[in-house]
N, C-alpha and C. Protein backbone atom coordinates (compact mmCIF):
# COMPACT_ATOMS: atom_id res chain seq x y z
N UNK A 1 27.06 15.73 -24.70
CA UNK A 1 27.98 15.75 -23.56
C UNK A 1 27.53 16.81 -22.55
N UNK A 2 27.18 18.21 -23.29
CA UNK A 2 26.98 18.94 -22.18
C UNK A 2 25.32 18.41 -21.41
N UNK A 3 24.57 18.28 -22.28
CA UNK A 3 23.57 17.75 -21.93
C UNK A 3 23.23 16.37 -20.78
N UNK A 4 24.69 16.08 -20.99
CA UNK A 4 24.84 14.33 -19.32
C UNK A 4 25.21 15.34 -18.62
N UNK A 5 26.22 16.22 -18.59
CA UNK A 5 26.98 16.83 -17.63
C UNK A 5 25.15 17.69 -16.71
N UNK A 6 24.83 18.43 -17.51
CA UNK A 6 23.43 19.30 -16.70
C UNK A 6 22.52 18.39 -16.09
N UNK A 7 22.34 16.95 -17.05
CA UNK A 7 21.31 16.37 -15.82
C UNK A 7 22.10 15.64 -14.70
N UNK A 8 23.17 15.18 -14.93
CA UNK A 8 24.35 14.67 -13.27
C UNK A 8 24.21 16.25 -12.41
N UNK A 9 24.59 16.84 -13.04
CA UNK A 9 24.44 18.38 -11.96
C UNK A 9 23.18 18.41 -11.49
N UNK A 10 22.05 18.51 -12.02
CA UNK A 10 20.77 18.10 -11.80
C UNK A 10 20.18 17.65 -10.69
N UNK A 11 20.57 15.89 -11.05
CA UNK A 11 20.38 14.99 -10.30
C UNK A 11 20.92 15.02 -8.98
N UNK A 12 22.73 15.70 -8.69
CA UNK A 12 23.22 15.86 -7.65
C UNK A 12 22.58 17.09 -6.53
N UNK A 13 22.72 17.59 -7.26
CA UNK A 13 21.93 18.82 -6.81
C UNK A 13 20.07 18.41 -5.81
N UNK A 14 19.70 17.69 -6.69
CA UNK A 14 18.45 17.52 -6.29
C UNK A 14 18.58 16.61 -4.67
N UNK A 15 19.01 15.50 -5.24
CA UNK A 15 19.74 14.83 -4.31
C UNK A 15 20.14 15.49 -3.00
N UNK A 16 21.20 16.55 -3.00
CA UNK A 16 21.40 17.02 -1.66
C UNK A 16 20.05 17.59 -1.06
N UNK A 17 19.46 18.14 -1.85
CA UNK A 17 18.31 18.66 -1.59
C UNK A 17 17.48 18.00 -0.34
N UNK A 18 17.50 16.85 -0.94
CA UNK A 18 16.53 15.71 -0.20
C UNK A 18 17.05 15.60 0.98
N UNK A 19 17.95 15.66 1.26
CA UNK A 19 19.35 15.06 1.83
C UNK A 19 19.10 16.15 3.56
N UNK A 20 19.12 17.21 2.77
CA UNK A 20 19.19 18.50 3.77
C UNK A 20 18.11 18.54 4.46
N UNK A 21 16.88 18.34 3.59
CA UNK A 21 15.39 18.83 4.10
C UNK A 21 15.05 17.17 5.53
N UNK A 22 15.56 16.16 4.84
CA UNK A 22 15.58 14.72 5.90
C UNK A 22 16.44 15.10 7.10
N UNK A 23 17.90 15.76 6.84
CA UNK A 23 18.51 15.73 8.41
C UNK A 23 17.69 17.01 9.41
N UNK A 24 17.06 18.27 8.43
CA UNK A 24 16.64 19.05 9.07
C UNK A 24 15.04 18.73 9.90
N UNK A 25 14.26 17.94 9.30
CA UNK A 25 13.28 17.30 10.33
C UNK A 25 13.58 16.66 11.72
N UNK A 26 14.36 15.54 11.66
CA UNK A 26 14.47 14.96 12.57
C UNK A 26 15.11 15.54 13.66
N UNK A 27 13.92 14.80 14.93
CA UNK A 27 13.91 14.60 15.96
C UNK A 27 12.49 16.16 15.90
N UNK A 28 11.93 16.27 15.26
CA UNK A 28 10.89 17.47 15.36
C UNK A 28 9.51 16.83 15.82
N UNK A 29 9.37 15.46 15.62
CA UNK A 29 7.84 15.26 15.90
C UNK A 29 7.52 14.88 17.28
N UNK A 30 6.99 15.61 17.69
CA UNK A 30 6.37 15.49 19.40
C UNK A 30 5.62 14.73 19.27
N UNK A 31 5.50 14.12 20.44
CA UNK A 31 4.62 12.56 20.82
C UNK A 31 4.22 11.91 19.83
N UNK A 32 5.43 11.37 19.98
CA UNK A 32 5.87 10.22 18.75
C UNK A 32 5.02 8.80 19.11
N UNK A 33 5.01 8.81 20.59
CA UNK A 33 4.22 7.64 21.31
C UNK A 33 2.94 7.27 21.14
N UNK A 34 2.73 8.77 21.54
CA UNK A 34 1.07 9.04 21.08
C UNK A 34 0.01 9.07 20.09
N UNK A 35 0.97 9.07 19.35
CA UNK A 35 0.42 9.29 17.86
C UNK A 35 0.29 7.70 17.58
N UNK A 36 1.90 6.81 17.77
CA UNK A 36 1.37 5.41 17.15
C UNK A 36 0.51 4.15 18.00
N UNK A 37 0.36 4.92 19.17
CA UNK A 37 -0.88 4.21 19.95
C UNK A 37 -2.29 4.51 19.24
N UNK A 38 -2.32 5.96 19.00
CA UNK A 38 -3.89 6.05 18.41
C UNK A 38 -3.78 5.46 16.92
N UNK A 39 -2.57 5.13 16.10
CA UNK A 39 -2.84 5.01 14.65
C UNK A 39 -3.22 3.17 15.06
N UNK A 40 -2.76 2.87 16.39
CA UNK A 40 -2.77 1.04 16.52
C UNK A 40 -4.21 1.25 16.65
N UNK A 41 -4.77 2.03 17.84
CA UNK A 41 -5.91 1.80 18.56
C UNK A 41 -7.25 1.86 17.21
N UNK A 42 -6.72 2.67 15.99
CA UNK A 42 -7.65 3.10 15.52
C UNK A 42 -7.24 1.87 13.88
N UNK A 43 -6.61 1.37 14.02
CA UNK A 43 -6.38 0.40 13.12
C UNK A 43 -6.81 -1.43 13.48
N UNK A 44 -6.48 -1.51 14.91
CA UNK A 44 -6.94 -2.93 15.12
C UNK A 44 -7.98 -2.59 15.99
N UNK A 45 -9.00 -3.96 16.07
CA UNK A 45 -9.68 -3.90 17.25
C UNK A 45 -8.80 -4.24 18.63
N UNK A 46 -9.32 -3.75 19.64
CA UNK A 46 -8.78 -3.91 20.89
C UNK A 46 -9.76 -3.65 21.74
N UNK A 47 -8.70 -4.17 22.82
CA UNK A 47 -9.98 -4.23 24.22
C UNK A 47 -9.98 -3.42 25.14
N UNK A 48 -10.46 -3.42 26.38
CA UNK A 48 -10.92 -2.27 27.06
C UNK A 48 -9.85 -2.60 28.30
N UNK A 49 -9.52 -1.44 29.32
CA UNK A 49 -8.87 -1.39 30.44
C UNK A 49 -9.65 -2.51 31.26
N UNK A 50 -8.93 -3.16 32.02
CA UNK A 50 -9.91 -4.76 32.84
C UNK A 50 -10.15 -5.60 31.94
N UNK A 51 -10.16 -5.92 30.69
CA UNK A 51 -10.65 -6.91 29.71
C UNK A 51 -9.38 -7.85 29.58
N UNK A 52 -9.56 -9.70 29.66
CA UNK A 52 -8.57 -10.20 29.60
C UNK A 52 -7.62 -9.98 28.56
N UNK A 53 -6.43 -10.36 28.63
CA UNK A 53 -5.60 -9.83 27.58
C UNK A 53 -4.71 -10.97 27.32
N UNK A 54 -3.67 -11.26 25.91
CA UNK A 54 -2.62 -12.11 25.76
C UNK A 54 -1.54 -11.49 25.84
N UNK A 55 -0.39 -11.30 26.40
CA UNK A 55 0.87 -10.93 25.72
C UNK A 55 1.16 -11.34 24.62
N UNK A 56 0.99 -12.57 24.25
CA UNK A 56 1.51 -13.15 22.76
C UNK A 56 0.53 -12.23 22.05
N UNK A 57 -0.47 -11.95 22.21
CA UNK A 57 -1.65 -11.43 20.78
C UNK A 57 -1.27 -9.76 21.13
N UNK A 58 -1.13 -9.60 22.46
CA UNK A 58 -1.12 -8.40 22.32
C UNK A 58 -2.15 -7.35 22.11
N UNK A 59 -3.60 -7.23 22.69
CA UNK A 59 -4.50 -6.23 21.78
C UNK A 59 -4.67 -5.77 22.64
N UNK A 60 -4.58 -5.22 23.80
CA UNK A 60 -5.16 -3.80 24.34
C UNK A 60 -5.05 -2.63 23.90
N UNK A 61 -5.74 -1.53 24.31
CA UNK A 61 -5.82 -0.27 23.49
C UNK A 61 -5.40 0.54 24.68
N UNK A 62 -5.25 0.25 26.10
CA UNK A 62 -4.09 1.18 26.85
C UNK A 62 -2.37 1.14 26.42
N UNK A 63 -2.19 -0.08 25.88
CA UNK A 63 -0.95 -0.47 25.54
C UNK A 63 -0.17 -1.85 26.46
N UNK A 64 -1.00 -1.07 27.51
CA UNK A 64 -0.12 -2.45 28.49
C UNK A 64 -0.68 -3.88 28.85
N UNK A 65 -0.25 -5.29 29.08
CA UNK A 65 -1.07 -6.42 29.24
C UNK A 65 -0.61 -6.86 30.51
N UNK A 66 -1.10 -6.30 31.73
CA UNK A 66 -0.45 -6.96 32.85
C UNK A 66 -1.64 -8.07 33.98
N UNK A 67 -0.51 -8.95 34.20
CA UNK A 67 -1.53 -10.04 34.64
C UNK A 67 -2.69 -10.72 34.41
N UNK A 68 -2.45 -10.74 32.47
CA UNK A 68 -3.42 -11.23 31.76
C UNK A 68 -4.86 -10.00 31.89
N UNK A 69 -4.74 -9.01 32.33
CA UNK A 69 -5.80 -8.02 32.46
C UNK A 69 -5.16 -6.66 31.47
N UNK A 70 -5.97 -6.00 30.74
CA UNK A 70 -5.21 -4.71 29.88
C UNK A 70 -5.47 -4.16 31.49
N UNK A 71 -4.10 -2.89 31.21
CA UNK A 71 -4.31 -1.89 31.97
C UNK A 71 -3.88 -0.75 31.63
């Protein structure tokens, strides 16, 4: 008995733990933007600024697809 009771204390305990350290990060990571453009750019191939582009496919590596041209 005492032995459920210490690992529920335990477990709760640990728990907030997690709990505290998750609300205390957020909103801390600067250029949040930036970062998942280079993890895209550096994960798919993509094309170059002026290179035709799809909206549906989506692959430029500036981010934007305007008038069928990346820009």
């Amino acid at each position: 008995m005492k032995l459920t009771c210490m690992v529920i204390v335990a477990v709760l305990l640990l728990t907030a733990c997690q709990l505290i350290t998750a609300d205390d990060s957020r909103g801390t990571q600067k250029h949040r933007t930036l970062r998942s453009k280079t993890k895209l750019s550096m994960s798919t191939r993509c094309k170059a600024a002026g290179k035709p582009c799809s909206r549906i496919a989506y692959n430029c590596c500036t981010g934007s697809c305007r008038s069928g041209k990346c820009g």
